[in-house]
C-alpha atoms as a PDB file:
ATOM      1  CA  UNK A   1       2.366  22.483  -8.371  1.00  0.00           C
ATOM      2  CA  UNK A   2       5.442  23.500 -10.565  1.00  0.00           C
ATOM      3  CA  UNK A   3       4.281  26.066 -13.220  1.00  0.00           C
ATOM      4  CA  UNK A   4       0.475  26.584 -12.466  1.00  0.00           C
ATOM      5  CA  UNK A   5      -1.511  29.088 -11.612  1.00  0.00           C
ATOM      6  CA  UNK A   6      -1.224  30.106  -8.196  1.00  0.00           C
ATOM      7  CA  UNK A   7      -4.639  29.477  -7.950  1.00  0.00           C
ATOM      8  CA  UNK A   8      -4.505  26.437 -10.325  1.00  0.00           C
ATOM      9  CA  UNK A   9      -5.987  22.915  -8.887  1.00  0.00           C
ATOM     10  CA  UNK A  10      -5.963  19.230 -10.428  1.00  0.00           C
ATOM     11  CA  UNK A  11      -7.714  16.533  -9.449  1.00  0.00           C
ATOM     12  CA  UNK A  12      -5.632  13.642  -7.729  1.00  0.00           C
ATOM     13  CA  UNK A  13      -7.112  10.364  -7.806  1.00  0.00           C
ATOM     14  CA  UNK A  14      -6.791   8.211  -4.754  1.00  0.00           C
ATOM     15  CA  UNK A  15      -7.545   4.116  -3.996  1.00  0.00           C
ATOM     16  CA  UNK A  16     -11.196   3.750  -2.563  1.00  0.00           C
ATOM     17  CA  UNK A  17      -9.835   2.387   0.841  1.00  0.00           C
ATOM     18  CA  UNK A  18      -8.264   5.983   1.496  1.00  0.00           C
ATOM     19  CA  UNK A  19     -11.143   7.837   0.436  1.00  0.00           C
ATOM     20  CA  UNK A  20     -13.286   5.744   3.135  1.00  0.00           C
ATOM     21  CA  UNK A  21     -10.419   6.936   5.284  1.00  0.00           C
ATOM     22  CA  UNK A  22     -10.756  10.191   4.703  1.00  0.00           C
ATOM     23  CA  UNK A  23     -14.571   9.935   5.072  1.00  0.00           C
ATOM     24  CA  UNK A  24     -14.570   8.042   8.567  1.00  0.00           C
ATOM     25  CA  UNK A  25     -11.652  10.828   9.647  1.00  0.00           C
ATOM     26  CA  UNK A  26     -14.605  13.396   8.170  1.00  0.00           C
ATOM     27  CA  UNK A  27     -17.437  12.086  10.020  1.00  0.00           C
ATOM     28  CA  UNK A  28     -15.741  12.049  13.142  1.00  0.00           C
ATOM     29  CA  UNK A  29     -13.527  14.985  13.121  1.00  0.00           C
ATOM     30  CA  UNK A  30     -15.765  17.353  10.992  1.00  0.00           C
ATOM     31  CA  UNK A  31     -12.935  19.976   9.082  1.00  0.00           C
ATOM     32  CA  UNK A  32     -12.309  23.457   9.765  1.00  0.00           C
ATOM     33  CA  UNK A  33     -14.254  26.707   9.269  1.00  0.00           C
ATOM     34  CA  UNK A  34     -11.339  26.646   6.313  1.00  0.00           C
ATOM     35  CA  UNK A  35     -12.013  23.095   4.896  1.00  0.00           C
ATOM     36  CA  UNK A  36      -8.894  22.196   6.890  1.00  0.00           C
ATOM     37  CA  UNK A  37      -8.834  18.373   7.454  1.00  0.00           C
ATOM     38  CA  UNK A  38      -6.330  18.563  10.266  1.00  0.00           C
ATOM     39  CA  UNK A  39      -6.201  21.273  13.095  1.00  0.00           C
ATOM     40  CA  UNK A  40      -4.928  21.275  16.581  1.00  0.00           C
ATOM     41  CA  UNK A  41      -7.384  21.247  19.741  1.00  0.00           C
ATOM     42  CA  UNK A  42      -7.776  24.886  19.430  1.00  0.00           C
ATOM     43  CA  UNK A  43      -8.593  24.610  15.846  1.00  0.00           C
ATOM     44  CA  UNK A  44      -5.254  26.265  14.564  1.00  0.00           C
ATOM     45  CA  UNK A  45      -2.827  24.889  12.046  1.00  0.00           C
ATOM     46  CA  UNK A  46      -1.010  21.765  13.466  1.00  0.00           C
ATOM     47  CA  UNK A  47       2.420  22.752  14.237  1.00  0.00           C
ATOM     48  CA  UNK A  48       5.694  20.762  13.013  1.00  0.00           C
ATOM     49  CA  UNK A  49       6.122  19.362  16.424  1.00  0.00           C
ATOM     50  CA  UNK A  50       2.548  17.904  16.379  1.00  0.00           C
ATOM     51  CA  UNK A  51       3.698  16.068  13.873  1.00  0.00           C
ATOM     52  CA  UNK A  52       6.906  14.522  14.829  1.00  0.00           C
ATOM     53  CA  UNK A  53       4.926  13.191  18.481  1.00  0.00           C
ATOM     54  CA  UNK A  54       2.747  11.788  16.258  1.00  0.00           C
ATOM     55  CA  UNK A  55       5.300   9.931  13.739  1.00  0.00           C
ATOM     56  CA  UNK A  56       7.338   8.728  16.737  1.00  0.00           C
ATOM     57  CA  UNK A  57       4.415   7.408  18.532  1.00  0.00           C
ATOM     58  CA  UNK A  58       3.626   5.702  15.080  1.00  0.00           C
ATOM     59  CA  UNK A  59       7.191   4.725  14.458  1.00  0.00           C
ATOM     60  CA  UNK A  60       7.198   2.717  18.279  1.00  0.00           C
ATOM     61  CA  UNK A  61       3.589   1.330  17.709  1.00  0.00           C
ATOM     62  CA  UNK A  62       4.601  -0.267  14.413  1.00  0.00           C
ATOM     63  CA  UNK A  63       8.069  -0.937  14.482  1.00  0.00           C
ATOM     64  CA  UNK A  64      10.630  -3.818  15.996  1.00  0.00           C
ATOM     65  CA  UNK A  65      12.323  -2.442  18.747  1.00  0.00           C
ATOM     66  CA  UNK A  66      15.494  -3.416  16.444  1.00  0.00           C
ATOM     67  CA  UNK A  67      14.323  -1.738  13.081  1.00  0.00           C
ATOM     68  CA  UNK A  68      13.724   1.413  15.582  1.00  0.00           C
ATOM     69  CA  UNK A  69      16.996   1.059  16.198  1.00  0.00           C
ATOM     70  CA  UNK A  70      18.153   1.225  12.836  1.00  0.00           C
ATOM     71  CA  UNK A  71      16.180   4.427  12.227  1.00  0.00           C
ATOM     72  CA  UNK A  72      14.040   2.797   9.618  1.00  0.00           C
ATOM     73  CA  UNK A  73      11.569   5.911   8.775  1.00  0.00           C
ATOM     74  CA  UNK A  74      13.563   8.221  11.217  1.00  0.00           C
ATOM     75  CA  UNK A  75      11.223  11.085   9.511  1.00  0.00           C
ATOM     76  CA  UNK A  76       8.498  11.047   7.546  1.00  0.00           C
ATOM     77  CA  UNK A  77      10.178  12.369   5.001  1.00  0.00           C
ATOM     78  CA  UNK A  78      12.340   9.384   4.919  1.00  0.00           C
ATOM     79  CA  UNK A  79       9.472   7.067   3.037  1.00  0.00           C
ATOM     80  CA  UNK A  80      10.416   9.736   0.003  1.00  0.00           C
ATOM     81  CA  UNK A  81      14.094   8.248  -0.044  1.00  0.00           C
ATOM     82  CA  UNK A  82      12.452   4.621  -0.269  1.00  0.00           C
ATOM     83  CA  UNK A  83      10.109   5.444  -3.276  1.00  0.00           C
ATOM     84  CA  UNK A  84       6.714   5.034  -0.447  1.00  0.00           C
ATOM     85  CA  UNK A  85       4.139   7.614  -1.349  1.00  0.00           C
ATOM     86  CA  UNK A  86       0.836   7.590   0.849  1.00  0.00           C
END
């Protein structure tokens, strides 16, 4: 958050179907001693690698195998470029 308070917070409204996302992802996950939402097994900070499995595994499950080709959504990061947010 560009000039706040390093302690600063906002609220950030979402759509209700996320919110029952986050709820379901709640109820069965619980959230770390931290408030955390996501965590590895061990309970630890998910690592950047975690993340890329997971986005290719995503990337295969919901993609063409000729848009994965074209490296449609390569990163996550990529959905920034396109103007996607959540």
């Amino acid at each position: 958050m560009k000039r706040r308070a390093a302690k600063a917070t906002r609220p950030v409204p979402i759509p209700p179907s996320f919110v029952d996302v986050l709820r379901g992802h709640i109820e069965r996950f619980g959230v770390a001693p931290d408030g955390r939402l996501f965590r590895n097994q061990a309970g630890n900070y998910a690592d950047i690698s975690a993340y890329n499995v997971t986005w290719r595994r995503a990337r295969e499950s919901a993609l063409a195998l000729g848009e994965q080709a074209q490296e449609l959504a390569r990163r996550p990061y990529d959905l920034r470029h396109a103007g996607i947010s959540f």
